[in-house]
PDB file of N, CA and C in Angstrom:
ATOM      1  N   UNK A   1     -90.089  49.410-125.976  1.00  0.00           N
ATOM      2  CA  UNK A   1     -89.762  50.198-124.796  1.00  0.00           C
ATOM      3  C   UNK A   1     -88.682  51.225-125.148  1.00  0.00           C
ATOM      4  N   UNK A   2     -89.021  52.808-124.645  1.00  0.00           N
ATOM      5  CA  UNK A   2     -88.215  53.620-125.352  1.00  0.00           C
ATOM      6  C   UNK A   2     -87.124  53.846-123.774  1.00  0.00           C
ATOM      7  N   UNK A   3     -85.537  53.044-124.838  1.00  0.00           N
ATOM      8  CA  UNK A   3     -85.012  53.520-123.506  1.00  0.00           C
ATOM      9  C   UNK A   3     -83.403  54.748-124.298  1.00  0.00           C
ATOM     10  N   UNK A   4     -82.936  55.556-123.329  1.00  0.00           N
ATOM     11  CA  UNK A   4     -82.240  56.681-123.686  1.00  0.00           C
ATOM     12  C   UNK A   4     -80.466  56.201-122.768  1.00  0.00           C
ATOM     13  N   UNK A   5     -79.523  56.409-123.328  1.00  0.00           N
ATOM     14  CA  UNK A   5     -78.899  56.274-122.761  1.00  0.00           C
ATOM     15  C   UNK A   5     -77.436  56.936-122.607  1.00  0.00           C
ATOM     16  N   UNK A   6     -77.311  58.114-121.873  1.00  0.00           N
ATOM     17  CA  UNK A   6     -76.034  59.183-121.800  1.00  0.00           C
ATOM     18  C   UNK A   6     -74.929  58.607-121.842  1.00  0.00           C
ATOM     19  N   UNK A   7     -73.883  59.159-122.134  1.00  0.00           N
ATOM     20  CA  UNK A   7     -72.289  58.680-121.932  1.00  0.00           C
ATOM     21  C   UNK A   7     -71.606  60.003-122.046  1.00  0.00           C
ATOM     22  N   UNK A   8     -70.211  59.409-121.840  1.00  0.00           N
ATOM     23  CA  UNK A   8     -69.169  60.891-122.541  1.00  0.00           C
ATOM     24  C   UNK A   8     -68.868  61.863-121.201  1.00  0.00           C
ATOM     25  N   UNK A   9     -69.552  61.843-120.068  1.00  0.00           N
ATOM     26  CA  UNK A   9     -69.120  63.211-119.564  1.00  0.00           C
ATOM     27  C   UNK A   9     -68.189  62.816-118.335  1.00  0.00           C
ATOM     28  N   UNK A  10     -67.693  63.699-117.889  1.00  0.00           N
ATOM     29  CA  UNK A  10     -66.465  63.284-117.027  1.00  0.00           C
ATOM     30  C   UNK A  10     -65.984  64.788-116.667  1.00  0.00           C
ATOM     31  N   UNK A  11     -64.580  64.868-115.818  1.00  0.00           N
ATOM     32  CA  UNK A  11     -64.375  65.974-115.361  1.00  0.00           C
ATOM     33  C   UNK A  11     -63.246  66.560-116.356  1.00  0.00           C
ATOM     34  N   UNK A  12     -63.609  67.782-116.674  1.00  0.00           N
ATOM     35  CA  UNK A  12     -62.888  68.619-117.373  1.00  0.00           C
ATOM     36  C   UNK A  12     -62.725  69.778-117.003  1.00  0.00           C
ATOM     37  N   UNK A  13     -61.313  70.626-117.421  1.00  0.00           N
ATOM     38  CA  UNK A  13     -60.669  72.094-116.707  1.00  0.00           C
ATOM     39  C   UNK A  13     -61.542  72.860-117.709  1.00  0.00           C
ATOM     40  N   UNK A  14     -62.035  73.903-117.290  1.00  0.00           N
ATOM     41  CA  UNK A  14     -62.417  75.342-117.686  1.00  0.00           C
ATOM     42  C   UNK A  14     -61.558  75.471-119.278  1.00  0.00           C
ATOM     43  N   UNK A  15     -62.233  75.348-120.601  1.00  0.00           N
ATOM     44  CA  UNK A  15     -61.543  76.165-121.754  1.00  0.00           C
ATOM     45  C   UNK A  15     -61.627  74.665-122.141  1.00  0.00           C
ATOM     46  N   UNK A  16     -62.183  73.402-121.968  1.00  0.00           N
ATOM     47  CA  UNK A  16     -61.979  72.167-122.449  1.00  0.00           C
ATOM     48  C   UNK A  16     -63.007  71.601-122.958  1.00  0.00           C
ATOM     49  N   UNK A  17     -63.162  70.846-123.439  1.00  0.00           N
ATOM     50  CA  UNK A  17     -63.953  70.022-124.270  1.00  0.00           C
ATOM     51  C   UNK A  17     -64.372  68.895-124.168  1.00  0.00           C
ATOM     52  N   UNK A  18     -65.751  68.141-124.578  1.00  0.00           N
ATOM     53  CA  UNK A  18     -66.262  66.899-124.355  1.00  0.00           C
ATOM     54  C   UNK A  18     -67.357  66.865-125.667  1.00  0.00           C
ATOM     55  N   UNK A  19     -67.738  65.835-125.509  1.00  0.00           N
ATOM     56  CA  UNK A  19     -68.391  65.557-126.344  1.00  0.00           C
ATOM     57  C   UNK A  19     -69.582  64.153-125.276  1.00  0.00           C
ATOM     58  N   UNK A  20     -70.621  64.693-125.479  1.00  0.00           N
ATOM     59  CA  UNK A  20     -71.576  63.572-125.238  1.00  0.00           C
ATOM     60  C   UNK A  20     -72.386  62.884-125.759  1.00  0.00           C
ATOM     61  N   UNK A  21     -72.596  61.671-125.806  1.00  0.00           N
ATOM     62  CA  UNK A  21     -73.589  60.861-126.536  1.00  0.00           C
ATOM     63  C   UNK A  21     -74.701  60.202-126.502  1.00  0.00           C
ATOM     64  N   UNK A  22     -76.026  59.900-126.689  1.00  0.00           N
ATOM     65  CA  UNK A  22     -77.019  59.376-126.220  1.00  0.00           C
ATOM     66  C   UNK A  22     -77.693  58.885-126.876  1.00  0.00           C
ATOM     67  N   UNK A  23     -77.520  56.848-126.992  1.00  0.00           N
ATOM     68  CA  UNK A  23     -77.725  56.373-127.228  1.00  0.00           C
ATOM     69  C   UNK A  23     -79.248  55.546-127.221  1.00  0.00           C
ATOM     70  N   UNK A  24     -79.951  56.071-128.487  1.00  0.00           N
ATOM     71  CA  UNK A  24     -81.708  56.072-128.290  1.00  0.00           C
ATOM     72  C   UNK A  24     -81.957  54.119-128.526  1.00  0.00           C
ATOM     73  N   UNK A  25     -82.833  53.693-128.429  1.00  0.00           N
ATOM     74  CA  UNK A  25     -83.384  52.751-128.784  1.00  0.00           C
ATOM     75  C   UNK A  25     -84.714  52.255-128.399  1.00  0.00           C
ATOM     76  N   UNK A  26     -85.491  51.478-128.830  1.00  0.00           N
ATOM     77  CA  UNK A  26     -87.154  51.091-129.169  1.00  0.00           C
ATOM     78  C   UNK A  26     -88.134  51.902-129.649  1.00  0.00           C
ATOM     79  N   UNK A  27     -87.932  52.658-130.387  1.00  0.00           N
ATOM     80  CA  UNK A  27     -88.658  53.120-131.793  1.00  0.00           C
ATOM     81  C   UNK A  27     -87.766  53.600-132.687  1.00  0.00           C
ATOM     82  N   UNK A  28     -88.897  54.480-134.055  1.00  0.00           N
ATOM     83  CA  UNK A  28     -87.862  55.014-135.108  1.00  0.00           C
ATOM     84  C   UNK A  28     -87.290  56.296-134.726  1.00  0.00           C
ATOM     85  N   UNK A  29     -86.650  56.562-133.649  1.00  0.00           N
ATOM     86  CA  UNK A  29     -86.227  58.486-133.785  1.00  0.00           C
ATOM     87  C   UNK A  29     -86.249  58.898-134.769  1.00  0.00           C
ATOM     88  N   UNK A  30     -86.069  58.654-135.960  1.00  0.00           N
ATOM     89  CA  UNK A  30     -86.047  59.700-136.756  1.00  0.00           C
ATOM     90  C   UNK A  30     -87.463  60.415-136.896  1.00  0.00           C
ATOM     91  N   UNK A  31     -88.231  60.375-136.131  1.00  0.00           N
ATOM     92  CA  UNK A  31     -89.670  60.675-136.314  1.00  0.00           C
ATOM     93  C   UNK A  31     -89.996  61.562-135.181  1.00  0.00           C
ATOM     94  N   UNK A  32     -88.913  61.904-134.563  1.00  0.00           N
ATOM     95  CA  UNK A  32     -89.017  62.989-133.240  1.00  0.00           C
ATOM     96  C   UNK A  32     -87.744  63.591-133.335  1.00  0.00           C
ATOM     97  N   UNK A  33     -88.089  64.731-132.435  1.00  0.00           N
ATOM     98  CA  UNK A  33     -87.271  65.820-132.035  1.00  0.00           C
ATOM     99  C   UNK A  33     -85.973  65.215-130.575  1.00  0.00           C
ATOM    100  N   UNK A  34     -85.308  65.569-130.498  1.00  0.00           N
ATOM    101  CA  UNK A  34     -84.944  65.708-129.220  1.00  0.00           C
ATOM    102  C   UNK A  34     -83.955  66.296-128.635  1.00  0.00           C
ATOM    103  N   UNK A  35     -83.656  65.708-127.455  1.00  0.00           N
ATOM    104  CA  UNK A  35     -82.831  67.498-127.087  1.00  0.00           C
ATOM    105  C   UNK A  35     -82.392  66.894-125.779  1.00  0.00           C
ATOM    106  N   UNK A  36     -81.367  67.954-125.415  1.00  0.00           N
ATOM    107  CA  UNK A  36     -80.411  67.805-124.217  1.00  0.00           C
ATOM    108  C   UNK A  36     -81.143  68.936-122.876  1.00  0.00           C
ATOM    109  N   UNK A  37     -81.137  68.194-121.553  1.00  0.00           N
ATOM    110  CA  UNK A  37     -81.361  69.112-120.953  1.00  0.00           C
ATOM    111  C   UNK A  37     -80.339  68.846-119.911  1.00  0.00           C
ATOM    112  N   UNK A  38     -80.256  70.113-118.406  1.00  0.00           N
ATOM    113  CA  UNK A  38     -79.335  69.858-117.773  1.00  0.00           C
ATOM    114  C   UNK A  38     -79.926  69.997-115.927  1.00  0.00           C
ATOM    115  N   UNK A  39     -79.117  69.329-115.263  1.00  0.00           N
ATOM    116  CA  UNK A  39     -79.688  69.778-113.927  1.00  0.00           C
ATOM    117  C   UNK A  39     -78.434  69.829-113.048  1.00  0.00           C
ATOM    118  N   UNK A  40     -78.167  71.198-112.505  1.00  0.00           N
ATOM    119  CA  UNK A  40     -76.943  71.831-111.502  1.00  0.00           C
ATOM    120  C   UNK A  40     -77.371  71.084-110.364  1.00  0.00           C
ATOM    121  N   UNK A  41     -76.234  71.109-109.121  1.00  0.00           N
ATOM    122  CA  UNK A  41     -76.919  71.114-107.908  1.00  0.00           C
ATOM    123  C   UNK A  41     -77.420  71.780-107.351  1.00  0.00           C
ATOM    124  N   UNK A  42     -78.977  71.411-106.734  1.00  0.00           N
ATOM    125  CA  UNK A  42     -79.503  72.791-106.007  1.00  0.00           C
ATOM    126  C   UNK A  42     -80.415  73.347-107.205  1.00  0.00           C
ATOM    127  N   UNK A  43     -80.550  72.698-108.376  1.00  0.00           N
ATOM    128  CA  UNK A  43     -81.395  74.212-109.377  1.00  0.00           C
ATOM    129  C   UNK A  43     -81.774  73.200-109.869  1.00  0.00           C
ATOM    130  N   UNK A  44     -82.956  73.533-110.628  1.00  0.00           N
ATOM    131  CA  UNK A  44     -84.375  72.746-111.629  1.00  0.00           C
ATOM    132  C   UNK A  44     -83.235  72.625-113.139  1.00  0.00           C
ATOM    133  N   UNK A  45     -83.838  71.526-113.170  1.00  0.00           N
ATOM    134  CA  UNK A  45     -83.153  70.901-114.610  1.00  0.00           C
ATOM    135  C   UNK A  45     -84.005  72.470-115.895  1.00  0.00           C
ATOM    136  N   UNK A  46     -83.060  72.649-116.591  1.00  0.00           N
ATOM    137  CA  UNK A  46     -83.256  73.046-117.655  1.00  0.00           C
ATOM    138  C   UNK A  46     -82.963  72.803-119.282  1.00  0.00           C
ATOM    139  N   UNK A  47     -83.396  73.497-120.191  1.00  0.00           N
ATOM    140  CA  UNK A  47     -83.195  73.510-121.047  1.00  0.00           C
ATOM    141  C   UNK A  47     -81.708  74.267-122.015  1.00  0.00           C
ATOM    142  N   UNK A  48     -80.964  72.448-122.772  1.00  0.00           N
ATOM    143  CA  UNK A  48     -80.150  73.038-123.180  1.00  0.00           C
ATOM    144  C   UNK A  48     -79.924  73.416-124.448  1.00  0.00           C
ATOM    145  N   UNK A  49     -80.409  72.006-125.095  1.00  0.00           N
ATOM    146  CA  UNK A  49     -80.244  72.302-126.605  1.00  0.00           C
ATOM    147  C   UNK A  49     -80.946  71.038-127.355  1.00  0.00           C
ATOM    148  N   UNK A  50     -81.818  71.486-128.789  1.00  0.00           N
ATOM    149  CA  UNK A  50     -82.628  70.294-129.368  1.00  0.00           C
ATOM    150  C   UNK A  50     -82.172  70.463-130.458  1.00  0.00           C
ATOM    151  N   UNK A  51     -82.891  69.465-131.256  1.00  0.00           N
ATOM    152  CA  UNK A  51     -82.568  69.283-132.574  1.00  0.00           C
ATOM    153  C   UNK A  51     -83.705  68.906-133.771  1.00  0.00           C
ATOM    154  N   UNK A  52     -84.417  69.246-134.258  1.00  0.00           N
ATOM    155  CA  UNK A  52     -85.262  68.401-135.249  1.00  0.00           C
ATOM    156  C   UNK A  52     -85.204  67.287-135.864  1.00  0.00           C
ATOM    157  N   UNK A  53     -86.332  66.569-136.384  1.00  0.00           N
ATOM    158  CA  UNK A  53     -86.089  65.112-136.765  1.00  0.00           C
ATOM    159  C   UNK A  53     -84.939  64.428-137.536  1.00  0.00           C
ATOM    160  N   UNK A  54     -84.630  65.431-138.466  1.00  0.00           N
ATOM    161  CA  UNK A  54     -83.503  65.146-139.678  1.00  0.00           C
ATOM    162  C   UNK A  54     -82.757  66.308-139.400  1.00  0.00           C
ATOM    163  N   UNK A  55     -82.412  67.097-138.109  1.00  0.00           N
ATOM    164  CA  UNK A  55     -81.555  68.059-138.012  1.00  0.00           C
ATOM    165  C   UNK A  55     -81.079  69.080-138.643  1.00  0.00           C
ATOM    166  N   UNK A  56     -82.444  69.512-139.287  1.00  0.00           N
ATOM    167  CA  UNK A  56     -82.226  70.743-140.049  1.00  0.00           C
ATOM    168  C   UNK A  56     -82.321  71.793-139.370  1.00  0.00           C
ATOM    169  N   UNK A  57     -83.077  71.619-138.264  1.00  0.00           N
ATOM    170  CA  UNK A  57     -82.946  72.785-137.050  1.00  0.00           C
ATOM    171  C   UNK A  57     -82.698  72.553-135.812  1.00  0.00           C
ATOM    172  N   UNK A  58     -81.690  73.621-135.557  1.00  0.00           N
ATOM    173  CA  UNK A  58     -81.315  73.139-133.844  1.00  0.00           C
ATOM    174  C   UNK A  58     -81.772  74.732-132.928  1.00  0.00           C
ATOM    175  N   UNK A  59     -81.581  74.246-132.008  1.00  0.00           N
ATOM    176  CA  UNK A  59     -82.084  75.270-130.821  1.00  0.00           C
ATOM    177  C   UNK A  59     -81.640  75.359-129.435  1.00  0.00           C
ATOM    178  N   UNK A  60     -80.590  76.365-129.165  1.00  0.00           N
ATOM    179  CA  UNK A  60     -79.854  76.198-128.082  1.00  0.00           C
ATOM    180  C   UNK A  60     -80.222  77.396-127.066  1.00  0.00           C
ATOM    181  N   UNK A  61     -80.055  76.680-125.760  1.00  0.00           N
ATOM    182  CA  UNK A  61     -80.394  77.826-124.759  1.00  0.00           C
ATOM    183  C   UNK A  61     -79.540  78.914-124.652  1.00  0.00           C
ATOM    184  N   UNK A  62     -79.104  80.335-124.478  1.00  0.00           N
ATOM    185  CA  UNK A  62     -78.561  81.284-124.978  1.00  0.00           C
ATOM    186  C   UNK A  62     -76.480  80.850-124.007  1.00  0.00           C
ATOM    187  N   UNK A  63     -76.718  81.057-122.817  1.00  0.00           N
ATOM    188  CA  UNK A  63     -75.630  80.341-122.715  1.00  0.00           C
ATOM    189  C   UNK A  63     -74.778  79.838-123.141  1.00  0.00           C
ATOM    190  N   UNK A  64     -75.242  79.187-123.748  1.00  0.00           N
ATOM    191  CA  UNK A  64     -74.376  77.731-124.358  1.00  0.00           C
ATOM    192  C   UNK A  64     -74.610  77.849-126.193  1.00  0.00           C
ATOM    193  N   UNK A  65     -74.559  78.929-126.499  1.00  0.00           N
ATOM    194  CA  UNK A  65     -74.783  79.695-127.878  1.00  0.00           C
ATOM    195  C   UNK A  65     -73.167  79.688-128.432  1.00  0.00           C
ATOM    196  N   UNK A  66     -72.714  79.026-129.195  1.00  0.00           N
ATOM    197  CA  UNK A  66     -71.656  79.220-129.960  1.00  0.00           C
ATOM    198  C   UNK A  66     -70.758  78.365-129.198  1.00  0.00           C
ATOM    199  N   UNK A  67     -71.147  77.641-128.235  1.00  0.00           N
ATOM    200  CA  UNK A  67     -70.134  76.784-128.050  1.00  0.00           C
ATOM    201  C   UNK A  67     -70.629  75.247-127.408  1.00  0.00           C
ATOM    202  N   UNK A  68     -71.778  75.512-128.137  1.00  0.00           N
ATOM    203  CA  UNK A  68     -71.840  73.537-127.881  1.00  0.00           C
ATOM    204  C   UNK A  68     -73.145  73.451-129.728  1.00  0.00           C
ATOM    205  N   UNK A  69     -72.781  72.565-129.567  1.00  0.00           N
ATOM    206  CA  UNK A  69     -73.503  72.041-130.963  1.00  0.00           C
ATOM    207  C   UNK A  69     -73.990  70.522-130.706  1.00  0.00           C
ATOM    208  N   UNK A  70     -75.368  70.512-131.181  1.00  0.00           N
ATOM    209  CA  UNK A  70     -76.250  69.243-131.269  1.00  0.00           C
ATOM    210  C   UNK A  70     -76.547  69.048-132.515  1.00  0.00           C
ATOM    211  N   UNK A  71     -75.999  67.366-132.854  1.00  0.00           N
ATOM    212  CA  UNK A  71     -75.913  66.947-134.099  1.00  0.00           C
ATOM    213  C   UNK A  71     -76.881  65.397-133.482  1.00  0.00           C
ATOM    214  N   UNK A  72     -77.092  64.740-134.829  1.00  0.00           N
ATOM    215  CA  UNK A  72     -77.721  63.324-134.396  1.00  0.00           C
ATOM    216  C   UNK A  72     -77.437  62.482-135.636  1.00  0.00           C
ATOM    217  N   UNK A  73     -77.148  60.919-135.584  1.00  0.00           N
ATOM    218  CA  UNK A  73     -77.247  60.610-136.946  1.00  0.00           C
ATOM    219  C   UNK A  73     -78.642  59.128-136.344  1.00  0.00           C
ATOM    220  N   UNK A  74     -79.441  60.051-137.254  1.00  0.00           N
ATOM    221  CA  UNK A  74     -80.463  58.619-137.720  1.00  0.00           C
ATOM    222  C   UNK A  74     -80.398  57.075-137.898  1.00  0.00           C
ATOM    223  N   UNK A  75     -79.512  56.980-138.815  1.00  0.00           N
ATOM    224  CA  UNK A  75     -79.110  55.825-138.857  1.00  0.00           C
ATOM    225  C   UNK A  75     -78.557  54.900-137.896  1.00  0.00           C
ATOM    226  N   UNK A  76     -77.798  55.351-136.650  1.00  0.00           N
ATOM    227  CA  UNK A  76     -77.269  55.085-135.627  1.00  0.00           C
ATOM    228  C   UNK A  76     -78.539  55.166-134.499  1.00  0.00           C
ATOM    229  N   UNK A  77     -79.260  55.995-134.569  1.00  0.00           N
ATOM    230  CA  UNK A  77     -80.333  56.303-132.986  1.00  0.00           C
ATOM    231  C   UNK A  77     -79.374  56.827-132.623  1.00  0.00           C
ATOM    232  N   UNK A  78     -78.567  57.904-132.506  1.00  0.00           N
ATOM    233  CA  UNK A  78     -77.413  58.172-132.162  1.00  0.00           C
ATOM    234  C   UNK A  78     -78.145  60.129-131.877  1.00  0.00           C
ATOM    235  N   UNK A  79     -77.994  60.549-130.785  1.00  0.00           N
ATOM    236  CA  UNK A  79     -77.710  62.330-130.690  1.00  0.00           C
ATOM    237  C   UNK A  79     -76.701  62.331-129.704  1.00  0.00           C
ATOM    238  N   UNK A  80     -75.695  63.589-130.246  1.00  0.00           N
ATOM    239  CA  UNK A  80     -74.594  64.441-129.308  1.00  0.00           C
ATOM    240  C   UNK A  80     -74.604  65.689-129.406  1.00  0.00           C
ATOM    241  N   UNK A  81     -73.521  65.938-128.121  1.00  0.00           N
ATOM    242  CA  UNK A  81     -74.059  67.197-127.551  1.00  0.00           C
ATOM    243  C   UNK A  81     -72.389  67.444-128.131  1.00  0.00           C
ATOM    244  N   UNK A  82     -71.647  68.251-128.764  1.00  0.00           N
ATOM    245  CA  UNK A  82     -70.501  68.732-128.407  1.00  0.00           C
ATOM    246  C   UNK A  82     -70.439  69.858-127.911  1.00  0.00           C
ATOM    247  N   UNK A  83     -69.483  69.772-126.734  1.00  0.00           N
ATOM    248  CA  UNK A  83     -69.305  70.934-125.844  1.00  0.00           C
ATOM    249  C   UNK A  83     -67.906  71.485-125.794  1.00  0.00           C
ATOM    250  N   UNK A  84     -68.005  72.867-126.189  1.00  0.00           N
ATOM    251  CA  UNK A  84     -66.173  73.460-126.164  1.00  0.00           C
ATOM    252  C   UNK A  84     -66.342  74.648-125.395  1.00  0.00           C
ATOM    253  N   UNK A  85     -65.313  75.144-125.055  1.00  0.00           N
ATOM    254  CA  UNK A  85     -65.135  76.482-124.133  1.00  0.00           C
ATOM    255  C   UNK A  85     -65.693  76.077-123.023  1.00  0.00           C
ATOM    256  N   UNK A  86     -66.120  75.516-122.017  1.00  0.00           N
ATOM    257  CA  UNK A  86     -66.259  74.726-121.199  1.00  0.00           C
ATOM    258  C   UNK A  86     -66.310  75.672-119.949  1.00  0.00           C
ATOM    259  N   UNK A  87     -67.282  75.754-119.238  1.00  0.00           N
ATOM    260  CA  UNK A  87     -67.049  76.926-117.636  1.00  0.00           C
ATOM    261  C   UNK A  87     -67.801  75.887-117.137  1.00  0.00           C
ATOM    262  N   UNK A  88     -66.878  76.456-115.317  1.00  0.00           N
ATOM    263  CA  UNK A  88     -67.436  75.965-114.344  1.00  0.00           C
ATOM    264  C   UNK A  88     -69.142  75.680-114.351  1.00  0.00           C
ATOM    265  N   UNK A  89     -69.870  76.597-114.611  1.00  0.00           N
ATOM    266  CA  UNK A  89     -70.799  77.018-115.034  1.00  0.00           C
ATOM    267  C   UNK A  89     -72.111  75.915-115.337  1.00  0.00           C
ATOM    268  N   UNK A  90     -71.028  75.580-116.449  1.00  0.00           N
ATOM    269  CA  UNK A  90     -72.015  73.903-116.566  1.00  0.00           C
ATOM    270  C   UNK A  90     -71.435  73.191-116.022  1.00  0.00           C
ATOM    271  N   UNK A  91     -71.068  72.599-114.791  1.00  0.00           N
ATOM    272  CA  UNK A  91     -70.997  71.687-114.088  1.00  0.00           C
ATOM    273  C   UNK A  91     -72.469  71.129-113.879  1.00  0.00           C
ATOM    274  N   UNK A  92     -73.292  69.766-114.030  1.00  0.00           N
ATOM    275  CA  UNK A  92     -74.228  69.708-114.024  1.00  0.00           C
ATOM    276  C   UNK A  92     -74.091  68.067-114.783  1.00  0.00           C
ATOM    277  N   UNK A  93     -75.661  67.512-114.430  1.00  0.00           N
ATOM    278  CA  UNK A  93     -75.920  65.961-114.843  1.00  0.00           C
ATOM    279  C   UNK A  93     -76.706  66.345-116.003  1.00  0.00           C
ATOM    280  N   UNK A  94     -76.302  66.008-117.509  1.00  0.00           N
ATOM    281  CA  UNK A  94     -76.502  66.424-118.338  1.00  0.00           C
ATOM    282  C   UNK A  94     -78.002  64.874-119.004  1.00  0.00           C
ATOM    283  N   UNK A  95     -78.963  65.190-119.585  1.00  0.00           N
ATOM    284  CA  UNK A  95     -79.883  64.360-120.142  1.00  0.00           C
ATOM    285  C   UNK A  95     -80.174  64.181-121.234  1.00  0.00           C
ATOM    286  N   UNK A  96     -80.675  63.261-121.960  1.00  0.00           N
ATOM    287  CA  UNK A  96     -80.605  63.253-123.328  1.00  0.00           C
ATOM    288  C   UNK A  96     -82.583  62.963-123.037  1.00  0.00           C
ATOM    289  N   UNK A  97     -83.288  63.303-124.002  1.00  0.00           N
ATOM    290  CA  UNK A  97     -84.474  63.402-123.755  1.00  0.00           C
ATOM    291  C   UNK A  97     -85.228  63.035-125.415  1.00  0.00           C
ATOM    292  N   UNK A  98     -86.676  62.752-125.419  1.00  0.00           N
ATOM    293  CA  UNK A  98     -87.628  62.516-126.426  1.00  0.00           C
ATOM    294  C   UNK A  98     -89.258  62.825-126.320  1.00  0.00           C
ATOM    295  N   UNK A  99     -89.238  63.428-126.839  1.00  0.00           N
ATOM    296  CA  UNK A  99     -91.054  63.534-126.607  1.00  0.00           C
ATOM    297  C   UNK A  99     -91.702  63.022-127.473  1.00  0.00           C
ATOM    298  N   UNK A 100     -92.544  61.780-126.913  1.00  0.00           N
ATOM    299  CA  UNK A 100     -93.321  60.686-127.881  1.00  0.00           C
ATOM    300  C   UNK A 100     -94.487  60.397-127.732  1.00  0.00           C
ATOM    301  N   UNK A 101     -95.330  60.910-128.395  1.00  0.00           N
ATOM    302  CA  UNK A 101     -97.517  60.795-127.869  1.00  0.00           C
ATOM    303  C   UNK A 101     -97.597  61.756-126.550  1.00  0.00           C
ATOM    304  N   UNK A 102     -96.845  63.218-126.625  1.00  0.00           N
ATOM    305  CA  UNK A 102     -96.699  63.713-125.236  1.00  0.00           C
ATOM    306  C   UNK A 102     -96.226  63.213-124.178  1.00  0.00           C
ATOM    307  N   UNK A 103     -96.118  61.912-123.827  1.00  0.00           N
ATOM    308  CA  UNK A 103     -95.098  61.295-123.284  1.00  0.00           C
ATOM    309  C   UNK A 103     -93.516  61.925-123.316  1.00  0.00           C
ATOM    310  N   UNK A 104     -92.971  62.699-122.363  1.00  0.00           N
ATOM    311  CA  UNK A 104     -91.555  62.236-122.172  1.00  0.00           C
ATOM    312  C   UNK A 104     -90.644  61.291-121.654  1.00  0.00           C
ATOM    313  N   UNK A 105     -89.651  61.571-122.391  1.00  0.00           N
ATOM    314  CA  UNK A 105     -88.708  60.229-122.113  1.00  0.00           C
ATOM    315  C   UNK A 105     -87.045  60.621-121.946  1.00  0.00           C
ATOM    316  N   UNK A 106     -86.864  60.128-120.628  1.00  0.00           N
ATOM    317  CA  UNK A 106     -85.353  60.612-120.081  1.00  0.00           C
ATOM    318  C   UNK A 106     -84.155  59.703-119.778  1.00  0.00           C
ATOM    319  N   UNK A 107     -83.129  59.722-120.012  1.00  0.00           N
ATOM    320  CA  UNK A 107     -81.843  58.849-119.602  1.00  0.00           C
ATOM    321  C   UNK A 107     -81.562  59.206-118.384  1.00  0.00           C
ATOM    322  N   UNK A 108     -80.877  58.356-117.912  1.00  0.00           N
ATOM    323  CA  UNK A 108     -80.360  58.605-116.591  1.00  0.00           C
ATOM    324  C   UNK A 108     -79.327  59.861-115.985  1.00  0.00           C
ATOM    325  N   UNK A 109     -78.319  59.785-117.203  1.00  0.00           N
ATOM    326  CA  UNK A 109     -77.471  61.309-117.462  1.00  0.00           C
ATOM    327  C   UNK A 109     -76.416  61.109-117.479  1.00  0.00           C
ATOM    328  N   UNK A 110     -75.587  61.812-117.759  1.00  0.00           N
ATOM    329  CA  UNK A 110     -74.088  61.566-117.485  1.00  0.00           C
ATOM    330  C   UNK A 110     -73.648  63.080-116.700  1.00  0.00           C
ATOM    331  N   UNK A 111     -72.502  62.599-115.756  1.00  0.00           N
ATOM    332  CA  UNK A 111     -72.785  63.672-114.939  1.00  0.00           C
ATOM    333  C   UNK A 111     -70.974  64.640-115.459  1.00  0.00           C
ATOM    334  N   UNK A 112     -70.911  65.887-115.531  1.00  0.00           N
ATOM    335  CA  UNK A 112     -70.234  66.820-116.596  1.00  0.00           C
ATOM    336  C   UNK A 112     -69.558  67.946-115.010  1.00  0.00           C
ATOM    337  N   UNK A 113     -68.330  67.668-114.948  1.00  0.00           N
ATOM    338  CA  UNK A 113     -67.848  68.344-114.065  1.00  0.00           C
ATOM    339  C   UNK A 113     -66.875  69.337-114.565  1.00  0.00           C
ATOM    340  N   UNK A 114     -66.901  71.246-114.244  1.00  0.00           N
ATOM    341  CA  UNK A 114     -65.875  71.788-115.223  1.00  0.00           C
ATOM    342  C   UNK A 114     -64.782  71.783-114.027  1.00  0.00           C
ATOM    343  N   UNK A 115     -63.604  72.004-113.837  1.00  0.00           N
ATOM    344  CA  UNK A 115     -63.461  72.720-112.698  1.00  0.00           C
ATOM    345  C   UNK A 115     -62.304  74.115-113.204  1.00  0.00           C
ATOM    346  N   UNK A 116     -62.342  75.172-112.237  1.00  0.00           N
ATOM    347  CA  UNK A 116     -62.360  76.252-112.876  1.00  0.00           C
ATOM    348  C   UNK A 116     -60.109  76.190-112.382  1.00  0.00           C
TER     349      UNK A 116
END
């Protein structure tokens, strides 16, 4: 059973930093992609940032370009999101996600408050 599981986010001032974590388990991740998405209040969850199997390539939504970075370590089932420079902006319930046999697969979230 593939379950996903967020941590790390909490309320932080504008220009600050977090780091989030999402803790995979019941298969091998290292055999998928995965990626962070986000959902504001009031607006459709989107796309934030992925990573390839062995993280040789990442892919971030333009936004959030130069100031958050997605790393993962394999060995752990382990992906994070680090987030710096921090705006109101992304205030939002952040997801850690997997796509497996076309099947997706979502955590519950951790919810990421900036305040300005």
């Amino acid at each position: 059973q593939v379950q996903l599981v967020e941590s790390g986010g909490g309320l932080v001032q504008a220009g600050g930093s977090l780091r989030l974590s999402c803790a995979a388990s019941g298969r091998t991740f290292s055999s998928y992609a995965m990626g962070w998405f986000r959902q504001a209040p009031g607006k459709e969850r989107e796309f934030v940032a992925a990573i390839s199997r062995i993280g040789g390539t990442t892919y971030y939504e333009d936004s959030v370009k130069g100031r958050f970075t997605i790393s993962r370590d394999n060995a752990k089932n382990m992906v994070y999101l680090q987030m710096n420079s921090l705006k109101p902006e992304d205030t939002a319930v952040y997801y850690c996600t997997v796509e497996i046999r076309s099947m997706d697969y979502w955590g519950r979230g951790t919810q990421v408050t900036v305040s300005s």
